[in-house]
C-alpha atoms as a PDB file:
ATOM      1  CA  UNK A   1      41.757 -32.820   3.765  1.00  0.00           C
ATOM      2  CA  UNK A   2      44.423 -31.742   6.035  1.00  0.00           C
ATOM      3  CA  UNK A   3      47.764 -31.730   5.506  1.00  0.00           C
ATOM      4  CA  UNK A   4      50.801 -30.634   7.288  1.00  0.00           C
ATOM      5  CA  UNK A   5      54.388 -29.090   6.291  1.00  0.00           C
ATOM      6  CA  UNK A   6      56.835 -28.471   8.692  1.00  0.00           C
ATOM      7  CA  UNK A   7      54.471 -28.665  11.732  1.00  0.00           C
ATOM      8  CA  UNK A   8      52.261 -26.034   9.531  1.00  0.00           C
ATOM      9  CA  UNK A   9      48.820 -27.132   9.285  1.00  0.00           C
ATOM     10  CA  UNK A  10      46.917 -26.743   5.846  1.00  0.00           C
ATOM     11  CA  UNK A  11      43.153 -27.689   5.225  1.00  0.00           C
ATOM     12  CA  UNK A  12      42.302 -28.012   1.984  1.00  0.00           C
ATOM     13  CA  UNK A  13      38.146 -28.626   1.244  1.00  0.00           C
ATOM     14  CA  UNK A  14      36.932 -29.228  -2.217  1.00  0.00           C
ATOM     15  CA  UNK A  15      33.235 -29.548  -3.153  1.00  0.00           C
ATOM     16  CA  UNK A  16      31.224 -29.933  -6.252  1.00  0.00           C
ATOM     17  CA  UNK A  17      27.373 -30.454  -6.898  1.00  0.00           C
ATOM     18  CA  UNK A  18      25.984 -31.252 -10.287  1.00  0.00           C
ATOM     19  CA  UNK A  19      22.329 -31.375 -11.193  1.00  0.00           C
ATOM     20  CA  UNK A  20      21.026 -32.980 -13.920  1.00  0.00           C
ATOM     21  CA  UNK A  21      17.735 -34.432 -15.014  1.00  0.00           C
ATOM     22  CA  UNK A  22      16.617 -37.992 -14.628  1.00  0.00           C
ATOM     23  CA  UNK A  23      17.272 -38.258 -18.173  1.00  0.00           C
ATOM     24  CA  UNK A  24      20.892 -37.099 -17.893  1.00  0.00           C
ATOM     25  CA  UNK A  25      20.333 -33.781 -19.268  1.00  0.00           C
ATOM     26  CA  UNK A  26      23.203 -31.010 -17.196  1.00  0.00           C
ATOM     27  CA  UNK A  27      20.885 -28.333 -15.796  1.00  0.00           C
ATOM     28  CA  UNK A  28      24.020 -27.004 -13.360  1.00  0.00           C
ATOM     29  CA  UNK A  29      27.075 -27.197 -11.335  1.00  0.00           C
ATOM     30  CA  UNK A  30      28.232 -25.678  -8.061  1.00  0.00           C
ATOM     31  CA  UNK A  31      31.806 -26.237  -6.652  1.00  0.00           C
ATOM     32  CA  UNK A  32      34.053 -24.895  -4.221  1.00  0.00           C
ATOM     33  CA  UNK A  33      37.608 -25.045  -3.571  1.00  0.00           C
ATOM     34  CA  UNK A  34      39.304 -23.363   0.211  1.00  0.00           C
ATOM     35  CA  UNK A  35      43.160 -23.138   1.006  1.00  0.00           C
ATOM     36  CA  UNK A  36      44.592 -21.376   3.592  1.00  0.00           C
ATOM     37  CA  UNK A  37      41.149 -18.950   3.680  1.00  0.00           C
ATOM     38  CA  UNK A  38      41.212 -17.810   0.220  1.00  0.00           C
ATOM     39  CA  UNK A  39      37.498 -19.369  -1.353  1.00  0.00           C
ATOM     40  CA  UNK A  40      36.930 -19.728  -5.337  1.00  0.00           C
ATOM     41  CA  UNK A  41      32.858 -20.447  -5.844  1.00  0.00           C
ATOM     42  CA  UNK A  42      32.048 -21.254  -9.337  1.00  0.00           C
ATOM     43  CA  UNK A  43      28.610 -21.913 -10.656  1.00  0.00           C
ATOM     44  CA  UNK A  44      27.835 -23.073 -14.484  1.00  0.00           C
ATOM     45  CA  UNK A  45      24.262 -22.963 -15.898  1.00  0.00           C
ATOM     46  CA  UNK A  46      23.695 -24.636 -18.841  1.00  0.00           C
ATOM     47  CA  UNK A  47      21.441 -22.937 -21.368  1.00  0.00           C
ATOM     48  CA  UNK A  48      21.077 -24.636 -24.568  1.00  0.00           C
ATOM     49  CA  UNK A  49      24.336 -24.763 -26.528  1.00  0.00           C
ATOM     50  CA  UNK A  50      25.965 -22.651 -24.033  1.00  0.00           C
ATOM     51  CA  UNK A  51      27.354 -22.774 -20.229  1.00  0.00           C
ATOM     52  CA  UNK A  52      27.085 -19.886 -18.313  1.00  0.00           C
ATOM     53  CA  UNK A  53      30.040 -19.607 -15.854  1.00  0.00           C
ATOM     54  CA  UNK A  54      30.179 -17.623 -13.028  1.00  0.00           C
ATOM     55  CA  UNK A  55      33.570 -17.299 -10.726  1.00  0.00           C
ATOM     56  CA  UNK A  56      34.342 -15.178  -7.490  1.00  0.00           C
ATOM     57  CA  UNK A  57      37.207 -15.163  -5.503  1.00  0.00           C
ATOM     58  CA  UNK A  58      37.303 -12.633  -3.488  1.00  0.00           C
ATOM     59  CA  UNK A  59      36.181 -10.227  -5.390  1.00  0.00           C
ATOM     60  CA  UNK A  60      33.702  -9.363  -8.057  1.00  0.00           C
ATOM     61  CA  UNK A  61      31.923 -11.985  -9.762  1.00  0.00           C
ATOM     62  CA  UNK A  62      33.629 -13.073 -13.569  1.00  0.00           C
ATOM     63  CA  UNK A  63      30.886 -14.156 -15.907  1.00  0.00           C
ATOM     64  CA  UNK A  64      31.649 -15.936 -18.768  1.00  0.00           C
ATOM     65  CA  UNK A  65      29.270 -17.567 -21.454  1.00  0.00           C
ATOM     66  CA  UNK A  66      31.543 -20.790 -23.264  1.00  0.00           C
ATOM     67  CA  UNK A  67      30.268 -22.896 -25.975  1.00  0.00           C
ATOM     68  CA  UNK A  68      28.497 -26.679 -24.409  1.00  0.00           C
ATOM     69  CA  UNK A  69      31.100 -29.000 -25.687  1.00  0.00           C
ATOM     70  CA  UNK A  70      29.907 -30.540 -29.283  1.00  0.00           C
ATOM     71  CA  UNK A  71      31.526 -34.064 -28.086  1.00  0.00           C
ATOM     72  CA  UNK A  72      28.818 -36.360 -26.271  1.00  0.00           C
ATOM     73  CA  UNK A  73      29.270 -36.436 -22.734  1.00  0.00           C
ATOM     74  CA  UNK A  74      27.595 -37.802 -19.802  1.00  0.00           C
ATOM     75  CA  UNK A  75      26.318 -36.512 -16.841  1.00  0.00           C
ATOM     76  CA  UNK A  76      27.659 -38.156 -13.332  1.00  0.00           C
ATOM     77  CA  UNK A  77      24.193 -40.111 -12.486  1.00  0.00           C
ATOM     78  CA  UNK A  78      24.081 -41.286 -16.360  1.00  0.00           C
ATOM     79  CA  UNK A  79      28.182 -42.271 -16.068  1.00  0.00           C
ATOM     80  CA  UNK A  80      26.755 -44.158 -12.828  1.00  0.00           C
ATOM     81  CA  UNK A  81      23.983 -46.136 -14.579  1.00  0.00           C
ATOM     82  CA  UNK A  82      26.492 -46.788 -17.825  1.00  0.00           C
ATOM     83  CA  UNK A  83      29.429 -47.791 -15.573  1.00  0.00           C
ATOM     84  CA  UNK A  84      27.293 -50.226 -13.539  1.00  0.00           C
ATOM     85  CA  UNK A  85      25.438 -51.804 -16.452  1.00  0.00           C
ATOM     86  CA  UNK A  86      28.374 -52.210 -18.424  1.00  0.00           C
ATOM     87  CA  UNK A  87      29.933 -53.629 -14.838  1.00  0.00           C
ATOM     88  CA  UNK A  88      27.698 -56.082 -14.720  1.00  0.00           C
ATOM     89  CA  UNK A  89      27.948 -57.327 -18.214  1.00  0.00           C
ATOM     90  CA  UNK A  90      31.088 -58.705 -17.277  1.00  0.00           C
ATOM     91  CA  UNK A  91      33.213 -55.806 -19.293  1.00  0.00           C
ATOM     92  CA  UNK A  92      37.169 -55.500 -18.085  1.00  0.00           C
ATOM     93  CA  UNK A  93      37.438 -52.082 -20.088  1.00  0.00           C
ATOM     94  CA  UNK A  94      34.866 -49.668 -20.093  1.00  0.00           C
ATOM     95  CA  UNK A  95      35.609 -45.789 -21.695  1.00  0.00           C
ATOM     96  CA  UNK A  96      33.530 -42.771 -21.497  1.00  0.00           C
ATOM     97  CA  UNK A  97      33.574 -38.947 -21.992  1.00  0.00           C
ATOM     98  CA  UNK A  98      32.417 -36.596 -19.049  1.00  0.00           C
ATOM     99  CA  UNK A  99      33.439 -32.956 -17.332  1.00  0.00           C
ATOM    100  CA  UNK A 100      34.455 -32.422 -14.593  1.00  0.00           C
ATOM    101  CA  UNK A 101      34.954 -28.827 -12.981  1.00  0.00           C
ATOM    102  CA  UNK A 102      37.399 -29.106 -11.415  1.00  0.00           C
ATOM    103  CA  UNK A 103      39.398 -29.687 -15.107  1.00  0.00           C
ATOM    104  CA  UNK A 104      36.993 -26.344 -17.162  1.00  0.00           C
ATOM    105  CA  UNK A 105      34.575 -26.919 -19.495  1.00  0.00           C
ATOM    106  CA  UNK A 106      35.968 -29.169 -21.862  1.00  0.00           C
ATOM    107  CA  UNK A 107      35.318 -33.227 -22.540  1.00  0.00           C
ATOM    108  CA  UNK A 108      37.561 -35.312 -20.598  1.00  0.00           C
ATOM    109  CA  UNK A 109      37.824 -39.267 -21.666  1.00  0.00           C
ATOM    110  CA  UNK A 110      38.115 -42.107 -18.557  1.00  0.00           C
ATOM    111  CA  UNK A 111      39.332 -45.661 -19.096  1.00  0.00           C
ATOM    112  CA  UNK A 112      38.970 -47.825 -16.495  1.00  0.00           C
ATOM    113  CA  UNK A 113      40.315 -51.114 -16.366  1.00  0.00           C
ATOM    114  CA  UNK A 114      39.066 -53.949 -13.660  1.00  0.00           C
ATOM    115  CA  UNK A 115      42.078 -55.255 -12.156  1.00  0.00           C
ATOM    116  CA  UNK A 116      40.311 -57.819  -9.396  1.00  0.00           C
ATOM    117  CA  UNK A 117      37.624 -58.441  -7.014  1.00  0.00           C
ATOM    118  CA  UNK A 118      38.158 -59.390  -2.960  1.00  0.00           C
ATOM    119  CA  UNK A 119      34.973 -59.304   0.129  1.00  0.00           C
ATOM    120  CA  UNK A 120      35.319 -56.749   2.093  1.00  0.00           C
ATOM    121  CA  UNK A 121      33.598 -55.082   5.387  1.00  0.00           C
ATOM    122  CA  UNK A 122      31.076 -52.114   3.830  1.00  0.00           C
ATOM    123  CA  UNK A 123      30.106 -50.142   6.545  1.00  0.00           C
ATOM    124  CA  UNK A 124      29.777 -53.205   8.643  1.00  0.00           C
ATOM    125  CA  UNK A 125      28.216 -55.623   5.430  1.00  0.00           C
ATOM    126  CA  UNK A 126      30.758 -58.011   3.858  1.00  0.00           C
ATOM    127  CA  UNK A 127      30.385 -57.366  -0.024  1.00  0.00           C
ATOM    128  CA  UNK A 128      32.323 -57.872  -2.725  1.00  0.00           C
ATOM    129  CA  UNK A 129      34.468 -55.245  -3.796  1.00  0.00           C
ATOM    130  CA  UNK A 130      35.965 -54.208  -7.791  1.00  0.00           C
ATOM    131  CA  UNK A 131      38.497 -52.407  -8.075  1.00  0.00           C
ATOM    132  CA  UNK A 132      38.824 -50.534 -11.517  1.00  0.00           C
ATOM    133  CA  UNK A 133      42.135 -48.749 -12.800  1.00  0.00           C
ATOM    134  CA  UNK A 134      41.629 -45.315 -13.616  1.00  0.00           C
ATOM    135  CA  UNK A 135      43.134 -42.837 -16.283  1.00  0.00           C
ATOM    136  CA  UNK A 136      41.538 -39.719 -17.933  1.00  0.00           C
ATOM    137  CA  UNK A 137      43.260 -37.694 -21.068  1.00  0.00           C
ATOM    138  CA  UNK A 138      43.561 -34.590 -18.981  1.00  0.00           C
ATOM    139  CA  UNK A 139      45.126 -35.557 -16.212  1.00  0.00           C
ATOM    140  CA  UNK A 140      48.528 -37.572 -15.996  1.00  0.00           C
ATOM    141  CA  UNK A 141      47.761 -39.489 -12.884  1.00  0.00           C
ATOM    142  CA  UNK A 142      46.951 -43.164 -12.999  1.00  0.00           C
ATOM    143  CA  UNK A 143      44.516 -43.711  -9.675  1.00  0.00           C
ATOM    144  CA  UNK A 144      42.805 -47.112  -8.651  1.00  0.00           C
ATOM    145  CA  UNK A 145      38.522 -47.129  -7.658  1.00  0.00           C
ATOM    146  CA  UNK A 146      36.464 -49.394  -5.749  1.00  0.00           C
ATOM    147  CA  UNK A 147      32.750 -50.457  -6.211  1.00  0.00           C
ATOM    148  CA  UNK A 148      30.538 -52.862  -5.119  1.00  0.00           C
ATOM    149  CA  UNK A 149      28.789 -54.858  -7.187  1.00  0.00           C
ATOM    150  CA  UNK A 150      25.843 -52.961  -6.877  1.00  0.00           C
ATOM    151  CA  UNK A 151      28.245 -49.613  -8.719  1.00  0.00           C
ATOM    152  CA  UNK A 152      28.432 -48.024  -5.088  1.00  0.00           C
ATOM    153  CA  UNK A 153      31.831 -46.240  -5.080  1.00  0.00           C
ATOM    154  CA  UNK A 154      33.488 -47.134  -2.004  1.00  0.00           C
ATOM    155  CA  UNK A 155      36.854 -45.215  -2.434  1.00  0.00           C
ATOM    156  CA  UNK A 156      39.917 -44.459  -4.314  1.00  0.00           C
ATOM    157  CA  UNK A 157      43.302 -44.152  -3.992  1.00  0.00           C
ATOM    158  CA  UNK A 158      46.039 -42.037  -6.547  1.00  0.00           C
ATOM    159  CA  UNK A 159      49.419 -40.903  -6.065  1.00  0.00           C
ATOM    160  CA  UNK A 160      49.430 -37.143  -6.408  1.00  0.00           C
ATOM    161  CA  UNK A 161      52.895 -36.629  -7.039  1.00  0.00           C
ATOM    162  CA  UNK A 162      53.489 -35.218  -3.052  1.00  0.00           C
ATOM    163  CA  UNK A 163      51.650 -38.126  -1.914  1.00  0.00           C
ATOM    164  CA  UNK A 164      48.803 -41.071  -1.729  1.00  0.00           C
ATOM    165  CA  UNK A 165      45.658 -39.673  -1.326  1.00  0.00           C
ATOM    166  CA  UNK A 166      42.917 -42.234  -0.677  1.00  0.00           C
ATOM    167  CA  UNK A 167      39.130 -41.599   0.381  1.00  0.00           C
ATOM    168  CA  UNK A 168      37.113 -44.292   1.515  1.00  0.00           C
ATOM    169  CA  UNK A 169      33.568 -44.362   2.307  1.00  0.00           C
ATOM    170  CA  UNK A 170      32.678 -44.467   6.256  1.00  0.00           C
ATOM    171  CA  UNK A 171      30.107 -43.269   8.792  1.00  0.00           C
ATOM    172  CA  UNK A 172      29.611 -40.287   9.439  1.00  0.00           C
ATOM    173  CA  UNK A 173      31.119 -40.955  13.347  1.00  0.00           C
ATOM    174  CA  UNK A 174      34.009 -41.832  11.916  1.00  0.00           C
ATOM    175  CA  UNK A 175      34.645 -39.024   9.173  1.00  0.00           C
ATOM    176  CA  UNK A 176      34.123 -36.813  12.019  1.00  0.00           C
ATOM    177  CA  UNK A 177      36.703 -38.416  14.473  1.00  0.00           C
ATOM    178  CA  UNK A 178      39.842 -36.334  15.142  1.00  0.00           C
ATOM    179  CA  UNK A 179      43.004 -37.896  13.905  1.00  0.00           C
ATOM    180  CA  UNK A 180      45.619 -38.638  15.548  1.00  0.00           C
ATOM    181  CA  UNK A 181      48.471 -37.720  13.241  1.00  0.00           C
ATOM    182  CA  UNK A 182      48.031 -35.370   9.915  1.00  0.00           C
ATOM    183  CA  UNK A 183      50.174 -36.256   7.409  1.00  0.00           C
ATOM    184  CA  UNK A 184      53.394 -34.472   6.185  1.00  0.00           C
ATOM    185  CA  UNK A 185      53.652 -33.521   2.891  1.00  0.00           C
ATOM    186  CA  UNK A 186      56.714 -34.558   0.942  1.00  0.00           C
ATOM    187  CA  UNK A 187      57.702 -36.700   3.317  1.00  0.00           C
ATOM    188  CA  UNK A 188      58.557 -40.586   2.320  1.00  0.00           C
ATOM    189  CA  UNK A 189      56.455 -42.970   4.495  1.00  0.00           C
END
């Protein structure tokens, strides 16, 4: 994401990776998070009751060893399969715990609430489109998703407090296309 502040470009690139098992065990996670040049790496492996984390940011490595949360939580592929069966049951409220970490080790709870359906162009396929309110118990920031019918996320959208953000699935061609305008931050639209 790139932003811009009084003609000052800033990219900002976030990225995460969590591997699991088919049966929804956690096995690890890898994320990433760049401003401005400085890079924080983080890596969790999770052995038995316990997650080993792992942090560098420039310098040396911080290892840490937390407790595995003792609330159930699921794993991003098994939130996938529960949100999409419970979709297609017809639910309008579905809840769940997870982690997330970008938010630490700790369980976070989601409630999403369907709010309506429209057809829409999906990478050049007209589908029908959900879109699902969004809040969590961590974070106080109500966002809006969108899935196909099918439980392929095909974006979101949230007001951050400086500003919309909104990501929206698209070819790679067009992800890669230059913009013509990056956005000012705190600046009314």
């Amino acid at each position: 994401m790139t932003l811009s502040r009084g003609g000052m470009e800033i990219t900002i690139v976030v990225s995460s990776s969590f591997l699991e098992t088919a049966e929804g065990k956690p096995i690890s996670v890898d994320s990433s998070q760049e401003a401005m040049g400085m890079v924080q790496e983080t890596k969790w492996i999770f052995i038995g009751d316990s997650i080993e984390m792992t942090t560098v940011a420039g310098g040396a490595p911080v290892v840490k060893t937390v407790a595995n949360p003792k609330a159930p939580w699921l794993t991003p592929q098994a939130v996938k399969r529960m949100f999409t069966k419970k979709m297609n049951e017809n639910l309008h409220d579905i809840t769940y715990q997870t982690m997330t970490p970008e938010l630490g080790p700790g369980v976070i709870t989601v409630v999403m609430t369907k709010k309506g359906e429209s057809k829409q162009d999906v990478l050049g396929e007209e589908k029908v489109v959900i879109s699902w309110e969004t809040v969590n118990d961590k974070l106080p920031v109500v966002g809006t998703e969108f899935y196909t019918t099918e439980g392929q996320s095909i974006g979101s959208k949230m007001n951050a407090g400086f500003g919309a953000i909104e990501n929206k699935i698209m070819t790679k061609h067009e992800a890669l296309s230059p913009v013509n305008e990056v956005p000012e931050l705190m600046v009314s639209l």
